[in-house]
Protein backbone atom coordinates (compact mmCIF):
# COMPACT_ATOMS: atom_id res chain seq x y z
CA UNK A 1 -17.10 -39.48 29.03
CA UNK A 2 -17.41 -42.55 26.61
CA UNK A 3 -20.68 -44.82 27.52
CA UNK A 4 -20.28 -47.98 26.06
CA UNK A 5 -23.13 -49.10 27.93
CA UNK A 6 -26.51 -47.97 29.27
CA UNK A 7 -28.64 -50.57 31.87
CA UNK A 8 -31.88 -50.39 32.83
CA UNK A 9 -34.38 -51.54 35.46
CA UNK A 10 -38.18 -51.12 35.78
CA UNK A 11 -40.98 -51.85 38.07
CA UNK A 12 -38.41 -50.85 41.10
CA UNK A 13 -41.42 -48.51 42.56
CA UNK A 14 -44.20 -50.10 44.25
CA UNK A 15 -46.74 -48.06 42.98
CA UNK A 16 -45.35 -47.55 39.07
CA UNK A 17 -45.71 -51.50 39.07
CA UNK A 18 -48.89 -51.66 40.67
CA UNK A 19 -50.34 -49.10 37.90
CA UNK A 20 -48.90 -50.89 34.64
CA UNK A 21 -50.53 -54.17 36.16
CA UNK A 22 -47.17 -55.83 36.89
CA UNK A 23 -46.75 -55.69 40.84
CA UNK A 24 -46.38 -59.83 40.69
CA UNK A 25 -43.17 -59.37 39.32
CA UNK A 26 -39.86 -58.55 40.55
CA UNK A 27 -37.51 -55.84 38.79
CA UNK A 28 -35.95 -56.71 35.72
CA UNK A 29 -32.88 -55.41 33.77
CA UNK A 30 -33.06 -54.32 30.27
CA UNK A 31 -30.32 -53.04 27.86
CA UNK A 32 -30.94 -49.02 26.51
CA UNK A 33 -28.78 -48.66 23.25
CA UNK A 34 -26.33 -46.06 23.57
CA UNK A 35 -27.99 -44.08 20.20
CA UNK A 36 -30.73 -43.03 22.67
CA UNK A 37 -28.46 -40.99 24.26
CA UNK A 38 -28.61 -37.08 23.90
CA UNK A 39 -28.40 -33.89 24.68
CA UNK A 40 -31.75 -31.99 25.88
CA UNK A 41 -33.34 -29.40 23.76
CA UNK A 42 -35.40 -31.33 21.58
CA UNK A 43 -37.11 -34.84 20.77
CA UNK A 44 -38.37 -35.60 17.15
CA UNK A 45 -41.51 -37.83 17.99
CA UNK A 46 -40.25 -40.88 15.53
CA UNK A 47 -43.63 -42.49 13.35
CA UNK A 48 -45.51 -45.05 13.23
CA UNK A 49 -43.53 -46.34 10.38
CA UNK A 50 -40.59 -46.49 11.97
CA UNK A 51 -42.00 -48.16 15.19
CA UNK A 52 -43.61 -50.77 12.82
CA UNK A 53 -39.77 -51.22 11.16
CA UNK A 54 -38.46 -52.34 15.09
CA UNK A 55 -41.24 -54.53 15.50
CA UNK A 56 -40.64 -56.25 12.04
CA UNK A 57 -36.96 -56.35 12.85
CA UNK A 58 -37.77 -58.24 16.64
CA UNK A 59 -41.19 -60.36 15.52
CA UNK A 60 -42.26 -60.43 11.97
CA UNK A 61 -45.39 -62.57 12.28
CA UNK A 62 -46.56 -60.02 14.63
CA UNK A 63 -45.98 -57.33 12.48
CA UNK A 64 -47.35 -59.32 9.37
CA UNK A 65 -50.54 -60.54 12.20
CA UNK A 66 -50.83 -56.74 12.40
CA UNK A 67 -50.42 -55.56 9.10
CA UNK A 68 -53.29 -58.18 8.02
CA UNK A 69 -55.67 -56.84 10.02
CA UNK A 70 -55.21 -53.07 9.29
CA UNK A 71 -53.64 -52.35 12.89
CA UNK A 72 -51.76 -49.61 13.11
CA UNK A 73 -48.91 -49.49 15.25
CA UNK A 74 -48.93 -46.10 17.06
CA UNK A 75 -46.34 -44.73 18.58
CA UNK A 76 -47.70 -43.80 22.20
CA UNK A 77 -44.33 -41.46 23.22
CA UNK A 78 -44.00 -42.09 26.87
CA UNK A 79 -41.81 -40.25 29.86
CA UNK A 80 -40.56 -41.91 33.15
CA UNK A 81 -37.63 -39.72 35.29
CA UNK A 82 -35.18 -41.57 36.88
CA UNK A 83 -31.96 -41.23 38.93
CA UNK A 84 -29.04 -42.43 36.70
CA UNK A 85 -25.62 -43.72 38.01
CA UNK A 86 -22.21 -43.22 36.40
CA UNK A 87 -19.79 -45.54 37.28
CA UNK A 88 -16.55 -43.79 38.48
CA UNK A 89 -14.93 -47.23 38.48
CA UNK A 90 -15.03 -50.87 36.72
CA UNK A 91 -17.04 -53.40 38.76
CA UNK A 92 -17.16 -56.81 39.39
CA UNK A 93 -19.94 -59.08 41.00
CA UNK A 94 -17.32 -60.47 43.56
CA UNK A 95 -16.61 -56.92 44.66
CA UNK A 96 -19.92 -56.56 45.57
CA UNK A 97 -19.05 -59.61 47.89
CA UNK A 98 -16.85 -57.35 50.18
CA UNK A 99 -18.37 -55.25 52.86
CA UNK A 100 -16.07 -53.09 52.50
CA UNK A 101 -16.61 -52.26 49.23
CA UNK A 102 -18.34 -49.18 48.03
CA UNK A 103 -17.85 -48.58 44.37
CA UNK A 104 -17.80 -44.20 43.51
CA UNK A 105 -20.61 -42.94 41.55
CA UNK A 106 -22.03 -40.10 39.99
CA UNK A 107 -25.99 -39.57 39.87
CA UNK A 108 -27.72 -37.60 37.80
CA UNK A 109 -31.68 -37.15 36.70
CA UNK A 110 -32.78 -38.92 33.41
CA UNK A 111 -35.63 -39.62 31.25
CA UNK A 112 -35.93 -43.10 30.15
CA UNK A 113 -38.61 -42.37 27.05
CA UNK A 114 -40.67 -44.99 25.54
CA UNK A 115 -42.83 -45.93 22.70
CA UNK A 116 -44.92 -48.00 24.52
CA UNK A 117 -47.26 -49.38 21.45
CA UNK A 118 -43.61 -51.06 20.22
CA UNK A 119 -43.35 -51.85 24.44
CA UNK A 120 -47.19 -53.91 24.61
CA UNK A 121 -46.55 -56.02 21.43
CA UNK A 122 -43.95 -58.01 23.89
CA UNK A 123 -47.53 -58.77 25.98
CA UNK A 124 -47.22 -62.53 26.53
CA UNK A 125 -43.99 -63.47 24.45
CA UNK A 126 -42.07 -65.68 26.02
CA UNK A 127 -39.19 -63.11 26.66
CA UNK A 128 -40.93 -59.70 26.67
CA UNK A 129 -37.60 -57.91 27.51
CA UNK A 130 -35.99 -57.20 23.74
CA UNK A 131 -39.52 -55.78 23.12
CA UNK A 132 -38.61 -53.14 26.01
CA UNK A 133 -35.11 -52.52 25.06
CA UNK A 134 -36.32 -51.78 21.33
CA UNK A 135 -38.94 -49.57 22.49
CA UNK A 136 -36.77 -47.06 24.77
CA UNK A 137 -33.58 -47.08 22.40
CA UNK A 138 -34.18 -44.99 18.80
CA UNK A 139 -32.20 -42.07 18.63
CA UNK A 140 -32.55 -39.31 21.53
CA UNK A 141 -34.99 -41.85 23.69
CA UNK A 142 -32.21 -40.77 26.93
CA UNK A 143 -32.45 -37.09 27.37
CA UNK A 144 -30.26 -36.35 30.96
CA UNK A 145 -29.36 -33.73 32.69
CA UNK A 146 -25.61 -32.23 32.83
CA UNK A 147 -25.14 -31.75 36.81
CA UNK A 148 -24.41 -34.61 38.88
CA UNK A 149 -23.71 -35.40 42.59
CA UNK A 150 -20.81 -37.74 43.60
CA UNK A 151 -21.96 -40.39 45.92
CA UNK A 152 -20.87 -44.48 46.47
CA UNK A 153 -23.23 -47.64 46.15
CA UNK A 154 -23.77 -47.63 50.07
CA UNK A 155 -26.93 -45.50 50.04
CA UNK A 156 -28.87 -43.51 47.37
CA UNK A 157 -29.02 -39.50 47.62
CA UNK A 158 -32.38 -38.58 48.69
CA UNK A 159 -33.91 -37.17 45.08
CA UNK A 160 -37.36 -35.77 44.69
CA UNK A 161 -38.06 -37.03 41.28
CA UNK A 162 -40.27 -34.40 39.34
CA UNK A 163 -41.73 -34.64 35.75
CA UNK A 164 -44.33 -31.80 33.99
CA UNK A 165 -45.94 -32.02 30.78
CA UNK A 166 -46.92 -28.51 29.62
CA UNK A 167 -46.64 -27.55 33.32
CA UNK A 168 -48.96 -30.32 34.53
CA UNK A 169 -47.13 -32.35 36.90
CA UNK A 170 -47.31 -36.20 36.32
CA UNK A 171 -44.85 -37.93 38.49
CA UNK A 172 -43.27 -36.52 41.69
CA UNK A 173 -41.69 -39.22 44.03
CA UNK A 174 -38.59 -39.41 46.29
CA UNK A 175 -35.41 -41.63 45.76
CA UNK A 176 -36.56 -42.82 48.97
CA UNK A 177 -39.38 -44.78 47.60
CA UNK A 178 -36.73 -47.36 45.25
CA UNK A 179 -37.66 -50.70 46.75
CA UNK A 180 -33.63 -51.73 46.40
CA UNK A 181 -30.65 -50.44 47.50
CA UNK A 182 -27.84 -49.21 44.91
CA UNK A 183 -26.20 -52.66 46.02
CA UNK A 184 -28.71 -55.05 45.41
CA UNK A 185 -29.62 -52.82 41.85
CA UNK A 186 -25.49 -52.98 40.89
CA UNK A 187 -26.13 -56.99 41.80
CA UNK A 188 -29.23 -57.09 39.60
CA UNK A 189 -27.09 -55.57 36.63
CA UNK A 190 -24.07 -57.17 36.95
CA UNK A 191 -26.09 -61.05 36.91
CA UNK A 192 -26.69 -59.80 33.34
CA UNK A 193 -24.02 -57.79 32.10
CA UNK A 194 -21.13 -59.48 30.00
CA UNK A 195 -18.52 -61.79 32.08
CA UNK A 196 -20.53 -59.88 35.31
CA UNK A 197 -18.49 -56.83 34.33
CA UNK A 198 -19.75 -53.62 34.59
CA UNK A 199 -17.05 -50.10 33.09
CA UNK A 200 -16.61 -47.50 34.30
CA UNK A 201 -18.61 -44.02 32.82
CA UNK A 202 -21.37 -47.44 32.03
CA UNK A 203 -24.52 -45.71 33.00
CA UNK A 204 -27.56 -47.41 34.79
CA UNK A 205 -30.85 -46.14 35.08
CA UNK A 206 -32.63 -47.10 38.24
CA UNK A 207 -36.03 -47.36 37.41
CA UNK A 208 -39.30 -44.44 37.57
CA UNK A 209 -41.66 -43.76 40.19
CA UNK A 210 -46.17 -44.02 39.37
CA UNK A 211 -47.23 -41.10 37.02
CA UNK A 212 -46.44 -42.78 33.73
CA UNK A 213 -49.17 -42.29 30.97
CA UNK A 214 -49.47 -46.06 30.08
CA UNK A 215 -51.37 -47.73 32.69
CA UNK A 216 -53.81 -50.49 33.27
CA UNK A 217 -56.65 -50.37 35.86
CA UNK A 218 -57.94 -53.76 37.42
CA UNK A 219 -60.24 -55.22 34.67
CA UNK A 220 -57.86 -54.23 31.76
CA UNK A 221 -55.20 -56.84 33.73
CA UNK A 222 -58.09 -59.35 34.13
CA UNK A 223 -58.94 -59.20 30.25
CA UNK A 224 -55.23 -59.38 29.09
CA UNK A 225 -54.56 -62.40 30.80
CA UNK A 226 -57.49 -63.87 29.68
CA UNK A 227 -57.03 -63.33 26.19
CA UNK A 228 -54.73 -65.22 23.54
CA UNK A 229 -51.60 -62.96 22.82
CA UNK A 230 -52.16 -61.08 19.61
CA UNK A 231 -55.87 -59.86 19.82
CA UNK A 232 -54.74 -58.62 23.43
CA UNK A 233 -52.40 -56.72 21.69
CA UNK A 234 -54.52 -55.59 19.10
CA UNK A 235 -56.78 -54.68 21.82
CA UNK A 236 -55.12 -52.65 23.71
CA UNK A 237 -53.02 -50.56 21.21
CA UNK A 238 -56.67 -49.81 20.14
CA UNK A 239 -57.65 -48.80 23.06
CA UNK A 240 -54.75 -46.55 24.26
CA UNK A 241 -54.48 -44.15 20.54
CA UNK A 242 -57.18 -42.20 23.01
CA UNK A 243 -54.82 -41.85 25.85
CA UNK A 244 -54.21 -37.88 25.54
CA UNK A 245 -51.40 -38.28 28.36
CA UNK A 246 -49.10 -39.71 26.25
CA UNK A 247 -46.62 -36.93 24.57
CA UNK A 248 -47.42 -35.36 21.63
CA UNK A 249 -45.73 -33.13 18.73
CA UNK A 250 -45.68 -29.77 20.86
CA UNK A 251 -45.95 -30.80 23.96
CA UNK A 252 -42.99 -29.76 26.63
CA UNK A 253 -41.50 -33.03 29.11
CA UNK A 254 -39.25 -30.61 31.85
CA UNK A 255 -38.04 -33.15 34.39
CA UNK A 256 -35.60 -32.79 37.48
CA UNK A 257 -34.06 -34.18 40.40
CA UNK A 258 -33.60 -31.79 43.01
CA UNK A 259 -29.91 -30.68 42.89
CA UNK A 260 -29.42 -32.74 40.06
CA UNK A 261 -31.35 -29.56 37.98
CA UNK A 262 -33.75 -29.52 35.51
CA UNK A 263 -34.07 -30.85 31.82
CA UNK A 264 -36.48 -29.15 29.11
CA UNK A 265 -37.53 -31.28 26.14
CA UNK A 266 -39.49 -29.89 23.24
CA UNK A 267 -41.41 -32.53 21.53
CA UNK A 268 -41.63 -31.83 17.66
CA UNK A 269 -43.07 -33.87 14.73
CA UNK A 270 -41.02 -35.80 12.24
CA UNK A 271 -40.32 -34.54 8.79
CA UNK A 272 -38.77 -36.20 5.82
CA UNK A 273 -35.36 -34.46 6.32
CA UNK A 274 -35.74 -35.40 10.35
CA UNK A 275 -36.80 -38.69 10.02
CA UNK A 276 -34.95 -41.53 11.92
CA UNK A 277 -32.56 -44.02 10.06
């Protein structure tokens, strides 16, 4: 198999939106850099210092805004389990146009991880999406899992989504619960994919159910929006460094999908030799 691309799509669960405070909005589609793909076994948690090198790649005045102030820029590793699709064949948006048509896929169970303090600095930019792709693409960010299950883009296999954290489970939802249909997801991603083409063996990941560690109760959403962009950043990156759920050096992510098996990811800390590029 040769991915030359990986898609992605959030806020496709009704309740996973309604706990990260963006329920208002519809799903979006976000490039996941082929790099994060790997093998499962184990995750080297990257550092701060190489979260902080993204951000001054994607918004320097941020980082500098940051830097000024003595704000660190933590990491905050973050797990959400979804149901991938391989495509068996090349795609077009007109062929989505034809009731006839249902393209061949292959699903299988995924973990779309995230360092969400690289994710909350796109809070209020005018395109918050590179932010997202930048934070869910270093190197081993898409752990997934080896079995699949053939099926077409008529109607989704009916998953139960599981993820643990040191045996605590944290998100358990069916594929049932996906507020689109493989259809009107394939339509989402081929709107933004180059020339509205989609590959074959491109992979798409359809978006995670509630359970996440980053989320925002009521009044947090109140005070970001009421707040000028950077000190609501600043804010809340402060805030969440006390958010135990997110994943740690030692910690152990084992997610699954039903048939689609079960993927175990040891989290370990970075050393000089294992530091990222």
């Amino acid at each position: 198999m040769t991915t030359t691309a990986v898609y992605a799509l959030g806020l496709t669960y009704a309740e996973h939106a309604s706990e990260t405070g963006l329920a208002r909005h519809a799903a979006v589609v976000f490039r996941k850099h082929c790099q994060a793909l790997r093998d499962p076994g184990e995750f080297v948690l990257p550092t701060s210092a190489e979260v902080s090198a993204r951000l001054r790649q994607l918004d320097p005045a941020l980082a500098a805004w940051l830097d000024a102030r003595a704000c660190t820029l933590p990491v905050l590793l973050d797990y959400e389990v979804e149901l991938g699709m391989r495509l068996l064949a090349d795609c077009r948006l007109e062929d989505l146009a034809d009731p006839e048509h249902a393209l061949p896929l292959a699903y299988f169970v995924a973990n779309d991880l995230t360092a969400r303090g690289l994710q909350m600095c796109g809070h209020k930019a005018q395109d918050p999406l590179p932010y997202w792709s930048a934070a869910k693409s270093m190197p081993g960010m898409l752990p997934i899992g080896a079995d699949e299950c053939l099926g077409t883009s008529r109607a989704w296999p009916e998953v139960e989504l599981v993820t643990r954290v040191n045996g605590e489970v944290r998100q358990r939802a069916s594929t049932v619960h996906l507020l689109y249909s493989p259809g009107e997801i394939l339509e989402r991603v081929l709107r933004q994919a180059p020339e509205q083409h989609l590959y074959r063996d491109d992979l798409i990941l359809t978006g995670t159910p509630a359970g996440v560690a980053w989320t925002t109760s009521p009044w947090q959403q109140r005070l970001a929006r009421l707040l000028p962009r950077r000190p609501g950043i600043a804010l809340a990156l402060r805030r969440a460094v006390h958010n135990r759920r997110f994943l740690q050096a030692g910690d152990v992510l084992e997610f699954s999908g039903g048939e689609l098996g079960q993927v175990t990811l040891r989290i370990t800390a970075a050393t000089q030799e294992t530091a990222h590029d």
